[in-house]
N, C-alpha and C. Protein backbone atom coordinates (compact mmCIF):
# COMPACT_ATOMS: atom_id res chain seq x y z
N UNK A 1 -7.83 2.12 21.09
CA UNK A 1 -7.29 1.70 19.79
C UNK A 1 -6.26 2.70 19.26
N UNK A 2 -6.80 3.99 19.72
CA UNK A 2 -5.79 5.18 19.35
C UNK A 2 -4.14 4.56 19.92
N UNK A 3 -4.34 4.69 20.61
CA UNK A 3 -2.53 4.16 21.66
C UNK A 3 -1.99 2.91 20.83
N UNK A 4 -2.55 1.85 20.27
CA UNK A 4 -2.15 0.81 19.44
C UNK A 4 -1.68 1.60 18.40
N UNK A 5 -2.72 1.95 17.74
CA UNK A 5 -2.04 2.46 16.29
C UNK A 5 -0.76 3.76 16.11
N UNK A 6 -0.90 4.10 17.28
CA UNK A 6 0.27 5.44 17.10
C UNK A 6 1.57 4.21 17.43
N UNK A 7 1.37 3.28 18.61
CA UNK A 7 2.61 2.28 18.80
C UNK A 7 2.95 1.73 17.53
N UNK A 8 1.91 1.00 16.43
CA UNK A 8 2.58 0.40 15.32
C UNK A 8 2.81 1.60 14.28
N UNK A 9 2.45 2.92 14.39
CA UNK A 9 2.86 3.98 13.35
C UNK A 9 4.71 4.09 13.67
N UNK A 10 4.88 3.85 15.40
CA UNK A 10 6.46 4.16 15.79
C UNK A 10 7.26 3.26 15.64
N UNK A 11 7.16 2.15 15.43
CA UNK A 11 7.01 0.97 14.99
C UNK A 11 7.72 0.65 12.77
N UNK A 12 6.61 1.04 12.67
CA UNK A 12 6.70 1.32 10.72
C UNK A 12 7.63 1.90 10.34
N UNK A 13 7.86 2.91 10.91
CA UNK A 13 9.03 3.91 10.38
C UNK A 13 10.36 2.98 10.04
N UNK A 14 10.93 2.95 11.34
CA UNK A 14 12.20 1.96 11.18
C UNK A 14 12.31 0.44 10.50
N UNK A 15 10.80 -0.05 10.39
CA UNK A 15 10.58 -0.96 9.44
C UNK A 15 10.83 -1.00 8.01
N UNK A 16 10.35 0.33 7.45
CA UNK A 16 10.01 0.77 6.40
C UNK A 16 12.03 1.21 5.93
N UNK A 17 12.55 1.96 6.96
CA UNK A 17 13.91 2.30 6.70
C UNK A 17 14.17 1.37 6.53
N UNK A 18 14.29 -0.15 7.14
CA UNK A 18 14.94 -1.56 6.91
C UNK A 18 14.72 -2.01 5.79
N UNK A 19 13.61 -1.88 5.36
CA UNK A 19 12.68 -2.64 3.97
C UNK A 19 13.78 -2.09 2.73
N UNK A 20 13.71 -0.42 2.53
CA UNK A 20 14.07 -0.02 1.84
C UNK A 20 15.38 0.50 1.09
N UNK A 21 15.93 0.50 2.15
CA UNK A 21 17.18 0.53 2.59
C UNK A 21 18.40 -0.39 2.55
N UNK A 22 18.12 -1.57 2.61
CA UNK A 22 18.85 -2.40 2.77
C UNK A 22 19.13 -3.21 1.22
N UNK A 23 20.11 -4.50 1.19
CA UNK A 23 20.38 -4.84 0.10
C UNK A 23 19.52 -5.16 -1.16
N UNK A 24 19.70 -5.38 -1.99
CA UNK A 24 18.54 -5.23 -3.04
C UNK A 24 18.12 -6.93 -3.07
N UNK A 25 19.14 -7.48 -3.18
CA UNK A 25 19.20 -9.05 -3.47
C UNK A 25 17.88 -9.46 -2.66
N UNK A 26 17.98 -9.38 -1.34
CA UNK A 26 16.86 -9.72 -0.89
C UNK A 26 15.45 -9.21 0.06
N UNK A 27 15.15 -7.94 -1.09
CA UNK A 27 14.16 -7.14 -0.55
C UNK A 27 12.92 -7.35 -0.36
N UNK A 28 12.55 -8.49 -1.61
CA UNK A 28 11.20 -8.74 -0.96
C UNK A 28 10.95 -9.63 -0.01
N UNK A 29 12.08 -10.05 0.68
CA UNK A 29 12.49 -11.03 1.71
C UNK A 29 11.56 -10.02 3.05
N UNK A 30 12.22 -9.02 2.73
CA UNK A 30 12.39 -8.17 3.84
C UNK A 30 10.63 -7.13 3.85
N UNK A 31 10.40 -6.90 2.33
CA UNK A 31 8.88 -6.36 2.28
C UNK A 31 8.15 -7.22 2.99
N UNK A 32 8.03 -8.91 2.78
CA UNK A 32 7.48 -9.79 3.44
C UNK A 32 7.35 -9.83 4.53
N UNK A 33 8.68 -9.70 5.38
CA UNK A 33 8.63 -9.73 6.55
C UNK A 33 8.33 -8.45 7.56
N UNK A 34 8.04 -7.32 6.78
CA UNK A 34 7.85 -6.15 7.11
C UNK A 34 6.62 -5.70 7.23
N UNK A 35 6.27 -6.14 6.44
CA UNK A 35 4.36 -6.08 5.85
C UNK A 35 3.93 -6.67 6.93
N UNK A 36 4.29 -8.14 6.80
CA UNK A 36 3.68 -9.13 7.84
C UNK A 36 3.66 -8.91 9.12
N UNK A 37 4.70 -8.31 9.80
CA UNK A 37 4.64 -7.51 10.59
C UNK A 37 3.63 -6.40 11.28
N UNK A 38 3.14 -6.00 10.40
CA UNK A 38 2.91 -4.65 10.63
C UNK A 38 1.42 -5.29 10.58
N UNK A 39 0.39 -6.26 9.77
CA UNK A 39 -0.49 -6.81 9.41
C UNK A 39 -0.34 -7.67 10.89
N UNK A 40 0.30 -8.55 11.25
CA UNK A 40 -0.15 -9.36 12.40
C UNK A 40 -0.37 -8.48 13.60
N UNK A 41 0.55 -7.24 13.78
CA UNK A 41 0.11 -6.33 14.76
C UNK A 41 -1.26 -6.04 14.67
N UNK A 42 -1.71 -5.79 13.25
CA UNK A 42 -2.81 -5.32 13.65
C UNK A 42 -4.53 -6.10 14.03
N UNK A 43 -4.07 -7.34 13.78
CA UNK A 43 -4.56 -8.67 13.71
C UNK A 43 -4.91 -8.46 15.53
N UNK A 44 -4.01 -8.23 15.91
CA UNK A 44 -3.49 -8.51 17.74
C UNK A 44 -4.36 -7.51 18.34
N UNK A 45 -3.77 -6.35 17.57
CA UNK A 45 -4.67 -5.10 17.95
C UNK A 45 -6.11 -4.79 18.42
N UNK A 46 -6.35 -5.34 16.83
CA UNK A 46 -7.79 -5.01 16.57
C UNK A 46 -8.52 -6.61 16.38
N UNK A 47 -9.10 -7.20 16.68
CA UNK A 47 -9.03 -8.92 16.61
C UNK A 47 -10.40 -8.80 15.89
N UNK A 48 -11.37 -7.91 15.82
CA UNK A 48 -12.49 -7.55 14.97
C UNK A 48 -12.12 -7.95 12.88
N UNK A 49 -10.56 -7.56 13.08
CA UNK A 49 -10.25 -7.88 11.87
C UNK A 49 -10.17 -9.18 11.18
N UNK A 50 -9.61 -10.24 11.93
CA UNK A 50 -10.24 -11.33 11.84
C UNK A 50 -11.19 -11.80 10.64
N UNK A 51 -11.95 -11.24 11.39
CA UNK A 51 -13.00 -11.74 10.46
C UNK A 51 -14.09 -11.03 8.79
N UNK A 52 -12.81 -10.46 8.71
CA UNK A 52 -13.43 -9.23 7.53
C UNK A 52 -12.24 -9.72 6.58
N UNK A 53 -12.39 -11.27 6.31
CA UNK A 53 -11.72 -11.72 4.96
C UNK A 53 -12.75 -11.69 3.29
N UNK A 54 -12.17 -11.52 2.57
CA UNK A 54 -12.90 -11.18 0.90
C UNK A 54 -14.10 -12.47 1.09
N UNK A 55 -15.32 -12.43 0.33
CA UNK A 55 -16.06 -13.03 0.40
C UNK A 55 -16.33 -13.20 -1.25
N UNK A 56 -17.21 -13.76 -1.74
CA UNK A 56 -17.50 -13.54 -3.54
C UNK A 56 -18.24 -12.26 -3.82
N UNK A 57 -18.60 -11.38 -3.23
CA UNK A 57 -19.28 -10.23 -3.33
C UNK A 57 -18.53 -9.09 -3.51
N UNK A 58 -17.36 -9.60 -2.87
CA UNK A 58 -16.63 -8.19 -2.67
C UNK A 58 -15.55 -8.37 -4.11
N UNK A 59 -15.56 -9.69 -4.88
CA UNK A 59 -14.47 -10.12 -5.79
C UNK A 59 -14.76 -8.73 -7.21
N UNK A 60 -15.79 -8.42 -7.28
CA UNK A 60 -16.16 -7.59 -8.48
C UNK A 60 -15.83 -5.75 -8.23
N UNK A 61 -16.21 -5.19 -6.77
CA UNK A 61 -15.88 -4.12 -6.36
C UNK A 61 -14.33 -3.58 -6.24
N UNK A 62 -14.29 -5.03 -5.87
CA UNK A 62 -12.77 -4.59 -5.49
C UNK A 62 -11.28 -5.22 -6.88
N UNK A 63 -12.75 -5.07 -7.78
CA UNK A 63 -11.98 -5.11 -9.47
C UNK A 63 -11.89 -3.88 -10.05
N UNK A 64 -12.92 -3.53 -9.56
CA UNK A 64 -13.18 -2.04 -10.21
C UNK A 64 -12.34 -0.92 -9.39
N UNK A 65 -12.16 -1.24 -8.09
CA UNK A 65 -11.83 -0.23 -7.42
C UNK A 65 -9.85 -0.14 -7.87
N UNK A 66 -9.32 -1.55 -8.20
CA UNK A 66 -8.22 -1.42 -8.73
C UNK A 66 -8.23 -0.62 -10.14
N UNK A 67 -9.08 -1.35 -10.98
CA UNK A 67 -9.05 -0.30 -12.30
C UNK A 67 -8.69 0.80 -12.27
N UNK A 68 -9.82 1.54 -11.06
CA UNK A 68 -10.26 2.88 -11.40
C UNK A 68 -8.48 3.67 -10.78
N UNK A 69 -8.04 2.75 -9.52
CA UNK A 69 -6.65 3.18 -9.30
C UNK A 69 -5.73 2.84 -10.47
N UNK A 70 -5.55 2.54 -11.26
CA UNK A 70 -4.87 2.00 -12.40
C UNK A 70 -5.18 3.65 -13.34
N UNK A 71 -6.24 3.89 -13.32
CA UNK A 71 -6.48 5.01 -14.06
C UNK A 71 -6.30 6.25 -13.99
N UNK A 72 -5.83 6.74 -12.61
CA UNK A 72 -5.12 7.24 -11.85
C UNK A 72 -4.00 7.64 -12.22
N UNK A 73 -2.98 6.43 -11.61
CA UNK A 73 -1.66 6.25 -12.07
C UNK A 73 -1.36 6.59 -13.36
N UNK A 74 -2.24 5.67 -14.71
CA UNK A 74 -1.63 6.05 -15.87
C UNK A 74 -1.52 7.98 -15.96
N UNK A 75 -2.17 8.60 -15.23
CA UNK A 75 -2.34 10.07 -15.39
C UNK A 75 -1.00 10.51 -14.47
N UNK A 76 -0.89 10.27 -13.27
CA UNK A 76 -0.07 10.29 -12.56
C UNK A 76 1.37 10.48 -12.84
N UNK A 77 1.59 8.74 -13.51
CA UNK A 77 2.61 8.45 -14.47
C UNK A 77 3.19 9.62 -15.41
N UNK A 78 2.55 10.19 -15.79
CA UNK A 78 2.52 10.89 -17.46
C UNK A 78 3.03 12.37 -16.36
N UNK A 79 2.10 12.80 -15.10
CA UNK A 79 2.57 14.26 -14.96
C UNK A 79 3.41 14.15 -14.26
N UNK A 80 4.08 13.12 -13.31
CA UNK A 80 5.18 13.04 -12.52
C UNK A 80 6.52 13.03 -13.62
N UNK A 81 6.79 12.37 -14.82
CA UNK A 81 7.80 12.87 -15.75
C UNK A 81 7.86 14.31 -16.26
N UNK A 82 6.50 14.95 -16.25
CA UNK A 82 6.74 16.04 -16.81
C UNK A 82 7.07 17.15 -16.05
N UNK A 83 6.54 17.01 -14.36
CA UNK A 83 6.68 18.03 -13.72
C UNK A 83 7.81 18.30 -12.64
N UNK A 84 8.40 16.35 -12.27
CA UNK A 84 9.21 16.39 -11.31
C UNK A 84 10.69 16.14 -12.26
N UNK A 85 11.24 16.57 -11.49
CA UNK A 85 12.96 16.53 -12.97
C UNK A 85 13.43 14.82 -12.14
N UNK A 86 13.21 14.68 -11.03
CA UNK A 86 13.75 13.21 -11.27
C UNK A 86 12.42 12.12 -10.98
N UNK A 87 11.43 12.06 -11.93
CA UNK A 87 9.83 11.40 -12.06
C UNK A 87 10.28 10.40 -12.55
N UNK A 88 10.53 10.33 -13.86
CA UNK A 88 11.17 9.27 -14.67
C UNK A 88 12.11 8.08 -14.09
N UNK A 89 13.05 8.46 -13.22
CA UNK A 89 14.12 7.78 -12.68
C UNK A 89 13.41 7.29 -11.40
N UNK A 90 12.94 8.29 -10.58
CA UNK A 90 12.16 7.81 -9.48
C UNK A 90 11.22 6.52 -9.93
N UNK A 91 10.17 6.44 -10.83
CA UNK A 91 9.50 5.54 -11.22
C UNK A 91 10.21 4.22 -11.90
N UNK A 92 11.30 4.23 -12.76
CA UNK A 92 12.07 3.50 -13.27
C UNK A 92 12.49 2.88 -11.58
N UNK A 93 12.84 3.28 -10.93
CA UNK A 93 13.64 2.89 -9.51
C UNK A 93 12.67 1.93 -8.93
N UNK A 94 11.65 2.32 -8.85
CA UNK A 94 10.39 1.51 -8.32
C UNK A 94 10.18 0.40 -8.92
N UNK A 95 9.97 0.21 -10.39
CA UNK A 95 9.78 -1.02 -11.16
C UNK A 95 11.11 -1.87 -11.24
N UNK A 96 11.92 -1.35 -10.80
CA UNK A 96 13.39 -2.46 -11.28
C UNK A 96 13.23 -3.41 -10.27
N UNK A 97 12.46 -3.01 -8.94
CA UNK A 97 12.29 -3.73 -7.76
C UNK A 97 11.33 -5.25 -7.86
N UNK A 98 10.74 -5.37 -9.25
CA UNK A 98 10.28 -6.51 -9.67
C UNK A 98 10.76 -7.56 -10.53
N UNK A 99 12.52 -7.01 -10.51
CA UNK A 99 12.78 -7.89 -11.76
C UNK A 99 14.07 -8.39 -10.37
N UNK A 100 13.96 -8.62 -8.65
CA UNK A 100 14.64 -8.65 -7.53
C UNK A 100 14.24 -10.50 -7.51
N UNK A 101 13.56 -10.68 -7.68
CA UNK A 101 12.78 -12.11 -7.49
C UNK A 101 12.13 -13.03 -8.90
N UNK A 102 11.81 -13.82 -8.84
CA UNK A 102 11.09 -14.66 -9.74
C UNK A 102 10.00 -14.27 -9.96
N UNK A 103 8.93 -13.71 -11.04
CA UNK A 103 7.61 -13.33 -10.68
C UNK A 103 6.53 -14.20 -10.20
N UNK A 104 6.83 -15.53 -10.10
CA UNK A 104 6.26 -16.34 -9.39
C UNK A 104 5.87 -16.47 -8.09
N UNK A 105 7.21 -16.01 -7.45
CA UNK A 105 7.50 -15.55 -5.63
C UNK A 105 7.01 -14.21 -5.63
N UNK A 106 7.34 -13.30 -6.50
CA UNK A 106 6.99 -11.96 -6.21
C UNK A 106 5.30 -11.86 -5.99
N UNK A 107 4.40 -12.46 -6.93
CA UNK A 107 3.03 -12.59 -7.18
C UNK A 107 2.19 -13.33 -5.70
N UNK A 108 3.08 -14.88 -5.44
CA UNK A 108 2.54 -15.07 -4.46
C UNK A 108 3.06 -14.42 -3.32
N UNK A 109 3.77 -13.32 -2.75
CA UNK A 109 3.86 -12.77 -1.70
C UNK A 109 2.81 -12.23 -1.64
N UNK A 110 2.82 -10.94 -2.91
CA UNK A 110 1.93 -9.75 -2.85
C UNK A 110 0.82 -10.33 -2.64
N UNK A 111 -0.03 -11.69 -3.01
CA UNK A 111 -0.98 -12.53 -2.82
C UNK A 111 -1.35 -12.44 -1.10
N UNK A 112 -0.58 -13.30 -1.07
CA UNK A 112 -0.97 -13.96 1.10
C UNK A 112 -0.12 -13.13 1.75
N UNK A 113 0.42 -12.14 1.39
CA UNK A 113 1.18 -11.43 2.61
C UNK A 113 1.03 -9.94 2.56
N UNK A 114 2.04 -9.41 1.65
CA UNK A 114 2.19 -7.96 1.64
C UNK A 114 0.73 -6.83 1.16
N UNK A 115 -0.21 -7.27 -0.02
CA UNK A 115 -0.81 -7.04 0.20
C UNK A 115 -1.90 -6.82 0.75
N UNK A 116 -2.26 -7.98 1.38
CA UNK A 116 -3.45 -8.38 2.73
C UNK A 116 -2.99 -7.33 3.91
N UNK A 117 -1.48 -7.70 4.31
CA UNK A 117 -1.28 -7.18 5.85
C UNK A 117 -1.49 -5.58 5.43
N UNK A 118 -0.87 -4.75 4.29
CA UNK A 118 -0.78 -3.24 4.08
C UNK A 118 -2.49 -2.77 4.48
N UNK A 119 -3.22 -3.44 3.92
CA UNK A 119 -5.03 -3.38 4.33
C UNK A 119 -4.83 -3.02 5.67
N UNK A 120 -4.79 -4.13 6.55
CA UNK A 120 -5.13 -4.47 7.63
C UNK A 120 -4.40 -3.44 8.41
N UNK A 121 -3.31 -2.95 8.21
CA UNK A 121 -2.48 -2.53 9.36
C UNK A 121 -3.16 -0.93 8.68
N UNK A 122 -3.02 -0.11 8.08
CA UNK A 122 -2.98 1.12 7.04
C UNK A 122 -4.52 1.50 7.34
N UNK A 123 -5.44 0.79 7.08
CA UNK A 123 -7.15 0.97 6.95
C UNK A 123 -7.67 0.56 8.01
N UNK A 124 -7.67 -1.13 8.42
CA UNK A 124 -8.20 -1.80 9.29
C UNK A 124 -7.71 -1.21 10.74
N UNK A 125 -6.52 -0.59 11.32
CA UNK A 125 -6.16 -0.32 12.44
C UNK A 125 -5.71 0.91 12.52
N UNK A 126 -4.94 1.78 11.33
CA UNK A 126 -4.58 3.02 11.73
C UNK A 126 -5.77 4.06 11.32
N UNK A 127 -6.55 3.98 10.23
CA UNK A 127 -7.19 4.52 10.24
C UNK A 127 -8.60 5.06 10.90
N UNK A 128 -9.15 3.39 10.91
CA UNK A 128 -9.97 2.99 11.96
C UNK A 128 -9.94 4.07 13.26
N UNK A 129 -8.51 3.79 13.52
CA UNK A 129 -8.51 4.38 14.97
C UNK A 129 -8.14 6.01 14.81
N UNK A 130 -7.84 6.62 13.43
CA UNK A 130 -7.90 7.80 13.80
C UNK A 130 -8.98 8.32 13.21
N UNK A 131 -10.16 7.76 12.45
CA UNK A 131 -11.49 8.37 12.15
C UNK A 131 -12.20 8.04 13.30
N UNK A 132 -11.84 7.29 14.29
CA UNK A 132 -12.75 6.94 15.46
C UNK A 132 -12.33 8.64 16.63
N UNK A 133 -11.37 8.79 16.61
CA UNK A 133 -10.74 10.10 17.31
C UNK A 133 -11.20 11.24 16.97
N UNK A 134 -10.73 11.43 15.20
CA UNK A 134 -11.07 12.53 15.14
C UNK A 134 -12.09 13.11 14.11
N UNK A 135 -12.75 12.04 13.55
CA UNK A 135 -14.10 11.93 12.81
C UNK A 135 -13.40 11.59 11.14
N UNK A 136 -14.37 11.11 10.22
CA UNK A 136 -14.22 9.99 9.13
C UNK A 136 -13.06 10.61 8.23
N UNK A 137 -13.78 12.53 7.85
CA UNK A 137 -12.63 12.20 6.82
C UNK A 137 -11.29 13.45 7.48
N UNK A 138 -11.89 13.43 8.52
CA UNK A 138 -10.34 14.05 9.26
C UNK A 138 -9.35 12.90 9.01
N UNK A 139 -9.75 11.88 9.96
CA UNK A 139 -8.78 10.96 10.40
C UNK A 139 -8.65 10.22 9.13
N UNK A 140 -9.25 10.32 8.17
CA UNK A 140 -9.06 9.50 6.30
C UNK A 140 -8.01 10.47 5.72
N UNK A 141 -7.61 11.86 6.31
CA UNK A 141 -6.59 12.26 5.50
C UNK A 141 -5.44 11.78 5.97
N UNK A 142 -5.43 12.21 7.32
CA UNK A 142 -4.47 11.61 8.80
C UNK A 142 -3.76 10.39 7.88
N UNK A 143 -4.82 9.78 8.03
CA UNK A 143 -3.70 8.21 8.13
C UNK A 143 -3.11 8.18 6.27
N UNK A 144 -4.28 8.69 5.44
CA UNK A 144 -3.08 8.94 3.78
C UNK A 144 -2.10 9.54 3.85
N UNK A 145 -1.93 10.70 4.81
CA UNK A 145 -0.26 11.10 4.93
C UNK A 145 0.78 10.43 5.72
N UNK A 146 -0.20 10.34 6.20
CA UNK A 146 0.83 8.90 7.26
C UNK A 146 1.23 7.93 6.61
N UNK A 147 0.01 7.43 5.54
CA UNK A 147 0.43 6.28 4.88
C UNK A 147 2.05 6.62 3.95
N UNK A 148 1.69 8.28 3.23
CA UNK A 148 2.78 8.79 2.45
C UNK A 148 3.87 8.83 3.29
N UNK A 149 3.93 9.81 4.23
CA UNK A 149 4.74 9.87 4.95
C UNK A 149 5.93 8.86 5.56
N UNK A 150 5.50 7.54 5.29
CA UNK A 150 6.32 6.58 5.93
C UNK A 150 7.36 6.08 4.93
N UNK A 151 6.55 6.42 3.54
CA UNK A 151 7.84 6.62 2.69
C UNK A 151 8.99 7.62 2.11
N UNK A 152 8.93 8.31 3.32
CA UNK A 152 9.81 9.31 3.00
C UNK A 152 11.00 8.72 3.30
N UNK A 153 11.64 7.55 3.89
CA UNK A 153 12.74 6.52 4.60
C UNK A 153 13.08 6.23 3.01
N UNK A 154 12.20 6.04 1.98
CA UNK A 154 13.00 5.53 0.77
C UNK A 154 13.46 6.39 -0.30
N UNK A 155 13.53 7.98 0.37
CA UNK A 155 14.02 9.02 -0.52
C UNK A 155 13.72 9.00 -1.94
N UNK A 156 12.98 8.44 -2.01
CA UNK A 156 11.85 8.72 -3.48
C UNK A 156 10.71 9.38 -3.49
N UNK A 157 10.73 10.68 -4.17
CA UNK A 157 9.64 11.48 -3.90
C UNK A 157 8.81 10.93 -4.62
N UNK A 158 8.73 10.30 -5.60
CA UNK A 158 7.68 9.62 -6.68
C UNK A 158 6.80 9.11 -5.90
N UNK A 159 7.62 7.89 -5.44
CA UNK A 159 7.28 7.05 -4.18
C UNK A 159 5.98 7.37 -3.18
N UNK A 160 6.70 8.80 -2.60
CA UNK A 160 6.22 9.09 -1.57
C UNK A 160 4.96 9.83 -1.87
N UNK A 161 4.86 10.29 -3.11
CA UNK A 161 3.20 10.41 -3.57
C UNK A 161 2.42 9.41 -3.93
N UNK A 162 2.85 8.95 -4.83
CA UNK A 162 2.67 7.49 -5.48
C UNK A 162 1.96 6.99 -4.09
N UNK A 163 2.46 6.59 -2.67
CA UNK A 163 1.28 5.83 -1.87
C UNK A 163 0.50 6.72 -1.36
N UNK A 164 0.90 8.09 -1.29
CA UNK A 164 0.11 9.07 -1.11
C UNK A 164 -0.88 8.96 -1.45
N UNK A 165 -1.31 9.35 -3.14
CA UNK A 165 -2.31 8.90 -3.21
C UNK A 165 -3.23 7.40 -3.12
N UNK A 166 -2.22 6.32 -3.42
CA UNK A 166 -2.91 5.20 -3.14
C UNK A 166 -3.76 5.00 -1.86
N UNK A 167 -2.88 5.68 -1.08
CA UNK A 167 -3.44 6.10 1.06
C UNK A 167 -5.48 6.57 0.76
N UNK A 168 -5.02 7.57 0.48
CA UNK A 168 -6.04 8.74 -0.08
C UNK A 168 -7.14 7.83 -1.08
N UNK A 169 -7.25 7.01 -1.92
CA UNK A 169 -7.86 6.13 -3.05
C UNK A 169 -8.62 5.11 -1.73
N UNK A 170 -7.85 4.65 -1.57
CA UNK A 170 -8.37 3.23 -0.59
C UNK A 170 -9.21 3.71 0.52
N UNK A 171 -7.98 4.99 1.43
CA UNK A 171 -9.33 5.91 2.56
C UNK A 171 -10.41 6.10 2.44
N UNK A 172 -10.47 6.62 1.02
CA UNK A 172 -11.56 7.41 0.57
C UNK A 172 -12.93 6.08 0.94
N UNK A 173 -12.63 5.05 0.03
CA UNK A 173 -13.67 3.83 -0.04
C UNK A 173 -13.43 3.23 1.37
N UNK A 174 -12.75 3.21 2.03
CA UNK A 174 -12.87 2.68 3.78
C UNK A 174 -13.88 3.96 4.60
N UNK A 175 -13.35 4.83 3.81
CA UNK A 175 -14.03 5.65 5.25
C UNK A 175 -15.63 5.79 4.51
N UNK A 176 -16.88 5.51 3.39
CA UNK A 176 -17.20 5.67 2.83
C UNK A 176 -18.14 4.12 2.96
N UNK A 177 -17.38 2.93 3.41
CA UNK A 177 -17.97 1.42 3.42
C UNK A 177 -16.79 0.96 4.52
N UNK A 178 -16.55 1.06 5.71
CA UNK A 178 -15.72 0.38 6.53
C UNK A 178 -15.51 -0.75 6.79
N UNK A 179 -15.31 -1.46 5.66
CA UNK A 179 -15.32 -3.13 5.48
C UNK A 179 -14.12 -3.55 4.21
N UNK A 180 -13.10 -4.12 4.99
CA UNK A 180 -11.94 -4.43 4.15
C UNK A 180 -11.93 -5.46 3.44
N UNK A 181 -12.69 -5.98 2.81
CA UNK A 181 -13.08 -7.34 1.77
C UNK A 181 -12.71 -6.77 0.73
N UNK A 182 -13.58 -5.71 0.00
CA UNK A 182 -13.47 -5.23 -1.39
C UNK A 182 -11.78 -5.16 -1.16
N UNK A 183 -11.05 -3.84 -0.39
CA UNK A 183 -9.98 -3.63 -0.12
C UNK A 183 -9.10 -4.18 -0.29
N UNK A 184 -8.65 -5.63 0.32
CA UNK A 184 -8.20 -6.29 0.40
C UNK A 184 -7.93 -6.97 -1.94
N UNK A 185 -9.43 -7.40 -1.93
CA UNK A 185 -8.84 -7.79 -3.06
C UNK A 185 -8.48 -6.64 -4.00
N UNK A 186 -8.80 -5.50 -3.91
CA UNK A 186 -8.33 -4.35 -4.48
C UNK A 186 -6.91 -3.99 -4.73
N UNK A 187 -6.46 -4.19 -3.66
CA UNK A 187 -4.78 -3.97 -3.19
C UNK A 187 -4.04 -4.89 -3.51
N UNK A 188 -4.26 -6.42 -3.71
CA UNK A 188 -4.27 -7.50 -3.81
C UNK A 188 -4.01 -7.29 -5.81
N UNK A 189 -5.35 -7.34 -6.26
CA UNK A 189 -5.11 -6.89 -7.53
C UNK A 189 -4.42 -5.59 -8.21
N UNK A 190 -4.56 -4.92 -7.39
CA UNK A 190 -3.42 -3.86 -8.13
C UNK A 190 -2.13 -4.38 -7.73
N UNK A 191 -1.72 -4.67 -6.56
CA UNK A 191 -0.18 -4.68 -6.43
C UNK A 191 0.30 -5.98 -7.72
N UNK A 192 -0.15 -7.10 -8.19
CA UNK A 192 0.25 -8.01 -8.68
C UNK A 192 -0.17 -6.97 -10.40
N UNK A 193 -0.93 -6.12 -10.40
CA UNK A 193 -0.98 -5.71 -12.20
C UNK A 193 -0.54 -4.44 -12.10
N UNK A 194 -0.19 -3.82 -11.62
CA UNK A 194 0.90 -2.58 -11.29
C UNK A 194 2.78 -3.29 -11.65
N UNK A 195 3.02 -4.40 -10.82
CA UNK A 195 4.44 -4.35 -10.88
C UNK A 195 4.47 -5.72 -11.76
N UNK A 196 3.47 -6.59 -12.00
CA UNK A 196 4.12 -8.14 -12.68
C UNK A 196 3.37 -8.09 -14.18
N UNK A 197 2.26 -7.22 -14.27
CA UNK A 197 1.37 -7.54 -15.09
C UNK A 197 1.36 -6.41 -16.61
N UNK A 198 1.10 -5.15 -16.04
CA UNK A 198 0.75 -4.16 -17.08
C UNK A 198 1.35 -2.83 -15.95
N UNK A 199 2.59 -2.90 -16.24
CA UNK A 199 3.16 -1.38 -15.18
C UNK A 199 2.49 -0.17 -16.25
N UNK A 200 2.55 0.88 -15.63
CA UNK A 200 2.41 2.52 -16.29
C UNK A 200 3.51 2.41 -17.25
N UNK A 201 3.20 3.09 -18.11
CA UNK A 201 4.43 3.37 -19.19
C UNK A 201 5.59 3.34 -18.68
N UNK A 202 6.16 4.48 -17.92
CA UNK A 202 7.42 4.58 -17.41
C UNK A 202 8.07 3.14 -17.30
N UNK A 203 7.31 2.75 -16.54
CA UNK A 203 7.51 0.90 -16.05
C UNK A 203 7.78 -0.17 -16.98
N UNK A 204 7.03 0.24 -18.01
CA UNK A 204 6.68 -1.04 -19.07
C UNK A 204 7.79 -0.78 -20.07
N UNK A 205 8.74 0.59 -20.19
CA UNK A 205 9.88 0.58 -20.99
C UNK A 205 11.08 -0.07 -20.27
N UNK A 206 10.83 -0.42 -18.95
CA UNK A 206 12.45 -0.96 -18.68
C UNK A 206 12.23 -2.71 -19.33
């Protein structure tokens, strides 16, 4: 499984440069197809995944587990303006990326695509396979910098903590309950009340 996941880690990079990189008009064209990507690989990969879709049990955990990331951020939010000189702009940069689409399209992507596949490929296959290598929370830091790391292609340092810790939040509860149900709707619900719903301050003034 190790050899899969380092192939779709070599893989992400230049994905992630495409995603981010490219015209604005139609980026979540391209998140879609990028995500999805990276999520059906790991579908192929790991075929165990399959079958670790949200159930009604997991609908309440993985409410809370967004909250508690929500609570996070608002802290986050507040020390990245104060400590980084371009926090403010970096974060402003991030939220303008929701006003690219209709929030209608934007909501149902993050729904059936981008946030499901980021699970699957990030937790379900890279991590998986590097807490299987090099034990739970070795390979749980491994793959949060990795997760950070891949946004270093969008020259936003905000950014590049910003999933940092999200990497690190989600690890933590994968490597802790190795079952991507809660997860899934976790990621699911934050990505749609993070950018359509109730952004961090920074966010909520543009």
């Amino acid at each position: 499984m190790l050899r899969r996941a380092l192939l779709g880690l070599f893989g992400a990079f230049p994905i992630w440069l495409w995603v981010f990189n490219g015209s604005k008009w139609n980026f979540w064209a391209r998140m879609t197809a990028g995500a999805g990507l990276l999520g059906s690989y790991a579908l192929l990969s790991r075929p165990a995944l399959r079958k670790q879709w949200p159930v009604a049990k997991d609908v309440l955990p993985g409410m809370l587990s967004a909250g508690g990331l929500y609570v996070i951020f608002q802290i986050g939010d507040r020390m990245a303006r104060r400590v980084m000189p371009s926090g403010k702009e970096d974060i402003a940069e991030i939220y303008a990326l929701r006003t690219l689409a209709p929030r209608a399209i934007t909501a149902a992507l993050l729904i059936t695509v981008i946030g499901p596949s980021e699970e699957l490929f990030w937790r379900g296959l890279v991590q998986e396979a590097f807490m299987q290598r090099v034990g739970r929370w070795p390979g749980t830091a491994a793959s949060a910098l990795t997760y950070g790391g891949v946004h270093l292609v969008t020259g936003n340092a905000t950014l590049m903590g910003a999933a940092t810790t999200a990497g690190a939040y989600w690890g933590i509860e994968y490597a802790m309950s190795p079952v991507l149900g809660p997860l899934l709707v976790s990621h699911i619900i934050w990505d749609v009340w993070i950018f359509l719903i109730q952004p961090t301050p920074t966010g909520a003034s543009r």
